[in-house]
Protein backbone atom coordinates (compact mmCIF):
# COMPACT_ATOMS: atom_id res chain seq x y z
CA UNK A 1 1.11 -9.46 20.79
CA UNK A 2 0.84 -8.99 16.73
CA UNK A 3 4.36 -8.32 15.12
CA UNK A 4 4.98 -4.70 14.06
CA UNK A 5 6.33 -4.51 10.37
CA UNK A 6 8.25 -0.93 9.11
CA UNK A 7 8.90 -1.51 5.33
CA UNK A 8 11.55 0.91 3.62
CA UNK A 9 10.37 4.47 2.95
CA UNK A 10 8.75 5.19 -0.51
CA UNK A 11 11.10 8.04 -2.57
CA UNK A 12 10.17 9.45 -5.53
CA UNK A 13 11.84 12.23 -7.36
CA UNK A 14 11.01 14.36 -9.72
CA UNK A 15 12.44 17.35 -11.75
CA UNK A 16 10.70 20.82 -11.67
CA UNK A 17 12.28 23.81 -13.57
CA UNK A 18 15.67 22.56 -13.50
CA UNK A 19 15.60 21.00 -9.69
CA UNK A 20 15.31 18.07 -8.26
CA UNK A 21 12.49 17.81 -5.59
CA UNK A 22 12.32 14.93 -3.15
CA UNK A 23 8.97 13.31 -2.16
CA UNK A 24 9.49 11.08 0.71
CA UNK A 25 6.39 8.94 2.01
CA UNK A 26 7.25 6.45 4.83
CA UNK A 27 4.71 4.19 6.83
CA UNK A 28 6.01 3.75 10.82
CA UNK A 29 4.39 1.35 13.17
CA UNK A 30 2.82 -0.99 10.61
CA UNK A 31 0.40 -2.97 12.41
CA UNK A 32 -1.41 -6.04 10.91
CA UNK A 33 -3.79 -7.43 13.68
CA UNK A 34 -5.90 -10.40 12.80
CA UNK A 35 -9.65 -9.72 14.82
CA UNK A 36 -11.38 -12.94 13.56
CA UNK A 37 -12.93 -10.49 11.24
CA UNK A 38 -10.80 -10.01 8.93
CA UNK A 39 -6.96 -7.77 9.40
CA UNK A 40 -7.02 -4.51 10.00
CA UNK A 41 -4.18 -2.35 8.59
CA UNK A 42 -2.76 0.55 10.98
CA UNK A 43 0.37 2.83 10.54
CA UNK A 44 1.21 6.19 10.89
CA UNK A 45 2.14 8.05 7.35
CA UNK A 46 4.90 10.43 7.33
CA UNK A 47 6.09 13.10 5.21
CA UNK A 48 10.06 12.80 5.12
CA UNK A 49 10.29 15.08 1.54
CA UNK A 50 10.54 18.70 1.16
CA UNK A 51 7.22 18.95 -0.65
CA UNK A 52 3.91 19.09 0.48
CA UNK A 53 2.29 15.47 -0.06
CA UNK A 54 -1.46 15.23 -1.12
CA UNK A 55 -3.80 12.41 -2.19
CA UNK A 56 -1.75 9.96 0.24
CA UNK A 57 -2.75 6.49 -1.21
CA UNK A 58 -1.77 2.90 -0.09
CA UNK A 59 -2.82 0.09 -2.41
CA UNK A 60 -2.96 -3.08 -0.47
CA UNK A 61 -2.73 -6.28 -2.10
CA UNK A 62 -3.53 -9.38 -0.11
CA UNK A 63 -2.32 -13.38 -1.30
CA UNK A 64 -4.10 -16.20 -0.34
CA UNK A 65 -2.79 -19.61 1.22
CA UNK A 66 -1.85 -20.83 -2.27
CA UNK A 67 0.35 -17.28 -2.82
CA UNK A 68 -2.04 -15.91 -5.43
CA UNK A 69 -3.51 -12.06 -5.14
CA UNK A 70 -6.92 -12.63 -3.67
CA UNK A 71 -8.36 -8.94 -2.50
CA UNK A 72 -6.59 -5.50 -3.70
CA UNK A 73 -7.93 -2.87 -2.16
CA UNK A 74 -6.69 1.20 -1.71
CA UNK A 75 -6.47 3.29 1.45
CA UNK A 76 -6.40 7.38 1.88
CA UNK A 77 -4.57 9.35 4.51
CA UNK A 78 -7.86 11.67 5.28
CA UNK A 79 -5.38 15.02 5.21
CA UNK A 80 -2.58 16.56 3.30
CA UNK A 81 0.62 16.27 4.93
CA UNK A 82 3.27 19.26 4.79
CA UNK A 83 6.97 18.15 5.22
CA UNK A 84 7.34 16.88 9.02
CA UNK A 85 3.78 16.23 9.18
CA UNK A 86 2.53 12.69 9.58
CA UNK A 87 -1.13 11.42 9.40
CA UNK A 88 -2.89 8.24 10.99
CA UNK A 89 -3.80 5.21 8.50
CA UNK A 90 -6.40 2.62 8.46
CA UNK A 91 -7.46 -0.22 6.54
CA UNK A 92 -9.92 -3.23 7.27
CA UNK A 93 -10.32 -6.14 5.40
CA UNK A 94 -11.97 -8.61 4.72
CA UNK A 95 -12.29 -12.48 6.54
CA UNK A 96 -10.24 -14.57 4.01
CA UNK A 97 -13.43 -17.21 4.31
CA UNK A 98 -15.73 -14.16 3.16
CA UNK A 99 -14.16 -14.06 0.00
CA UNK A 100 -14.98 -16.10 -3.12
CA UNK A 101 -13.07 -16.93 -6.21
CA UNK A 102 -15.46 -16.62 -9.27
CA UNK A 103 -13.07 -17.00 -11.71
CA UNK A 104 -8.70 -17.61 -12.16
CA UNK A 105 -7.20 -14.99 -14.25
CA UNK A 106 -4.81 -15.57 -16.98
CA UNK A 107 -1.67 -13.22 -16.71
CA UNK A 108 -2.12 -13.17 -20.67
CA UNK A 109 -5.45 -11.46 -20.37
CA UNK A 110 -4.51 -8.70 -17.89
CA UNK A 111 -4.33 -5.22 -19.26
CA UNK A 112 -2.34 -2.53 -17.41
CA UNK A 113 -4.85 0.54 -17.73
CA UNK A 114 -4.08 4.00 -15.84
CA UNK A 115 -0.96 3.81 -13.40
CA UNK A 116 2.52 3.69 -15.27
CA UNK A 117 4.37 2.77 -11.70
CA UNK A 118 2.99 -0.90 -12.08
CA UNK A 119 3.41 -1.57 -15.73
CA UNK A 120 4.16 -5.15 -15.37
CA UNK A 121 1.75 -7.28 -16.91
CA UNK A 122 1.91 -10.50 -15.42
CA UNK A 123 0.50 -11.60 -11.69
CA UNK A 124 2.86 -10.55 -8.52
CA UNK A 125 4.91 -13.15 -6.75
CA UNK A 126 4.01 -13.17 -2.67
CA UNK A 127 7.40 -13.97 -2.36
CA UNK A 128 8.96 -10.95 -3.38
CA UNK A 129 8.39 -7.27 -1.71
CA UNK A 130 5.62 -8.68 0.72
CA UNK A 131 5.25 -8.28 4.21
CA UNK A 132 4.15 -11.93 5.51
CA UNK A 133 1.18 -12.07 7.21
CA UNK A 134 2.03 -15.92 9.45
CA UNK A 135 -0.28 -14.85 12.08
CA UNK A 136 -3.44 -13.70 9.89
CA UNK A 137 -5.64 -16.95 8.55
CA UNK A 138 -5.92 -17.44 5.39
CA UNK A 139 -3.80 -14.66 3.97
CA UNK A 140 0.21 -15.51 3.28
CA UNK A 141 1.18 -11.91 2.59
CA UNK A 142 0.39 -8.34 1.90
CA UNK A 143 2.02 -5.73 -1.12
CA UNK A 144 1.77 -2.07 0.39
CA UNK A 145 2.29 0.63 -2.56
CA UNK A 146 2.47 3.64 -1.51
CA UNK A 147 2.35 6.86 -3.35
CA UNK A 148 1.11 10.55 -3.48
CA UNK A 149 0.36 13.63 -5.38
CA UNK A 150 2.28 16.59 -4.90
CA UNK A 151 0.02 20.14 -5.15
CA UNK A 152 0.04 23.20 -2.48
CA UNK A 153 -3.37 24.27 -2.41
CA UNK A 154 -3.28 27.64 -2.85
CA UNK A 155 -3.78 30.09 -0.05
């Protein structure tokens, strides 16, 4: 049996014409399951907030044995989600021995281009806000970042 993980719900607020709206994203039955293949990434997203949530992305970010980021890769709930809804995730990734390094990247050379809600410049620790990942080989740890836009379509 593969551990279950639930990592704290994602808020965000946000001010709109003098009042505060509440997004609330959370992820519930995290599954990480090792297949030989490579892990595959399930959950089910829910919509906690008051607003409808669209654009549902998770950007996972896998570290290697030696606790550096070795494969990032993003993930899309296939369907808006009104408040109360919730919506089935997947990811799969890759074999960790499928990968290769082709070059070691200098946290002075990285440039932060695009989202402001990871501005920090230098390389993530896997020891901080991961979910470890004992039971998957040759991965140490997984980042989840989770986050949304917030539109009605209009009717």
């Amino acid at each position: 049996k593969w551990p279950t993980f639930k990592p704290p719900a994602t808020t965000q607020r946000r001010r709109y014409r003098g009042r505060v709206l509440l997004r609330r994203l959370q992820l519930n039955g995290l599954r990480i399951q090792d297949t030989g293949d490579g892990p595959i990434l399930s959950a089910t997203a829910v919509n906690n907030g008051v607003e409808s949530a669209t654009i549902v992305r998770v950007v996972a970010v896998l570290y290697d044995d030696a606790g550096l980021p070795i494969w990032s890769q993003a993930g899309f709930v296939e369907t808006n989600m009104y408040p109360g809804q919730s919506a089935a995730l997947r990811m799969t990734f890759p074999a960790r021995d499928a990968l290769q390094v082709v070059a070691e990247v200098n946290p002075d050379t990285i440039i932060v281009n695009g989202s402001t809600q990871q501005a920090d410049t230098v390389l993530p620790s896997h020891r901080v806000g991961t979910i470890p990942l004992d039971h998957v080989a040759g991965y140490t740890a997984i980042r989840l970042h989770v986050s949304t836009m917030t539109h009605d379509p209009l009717e």
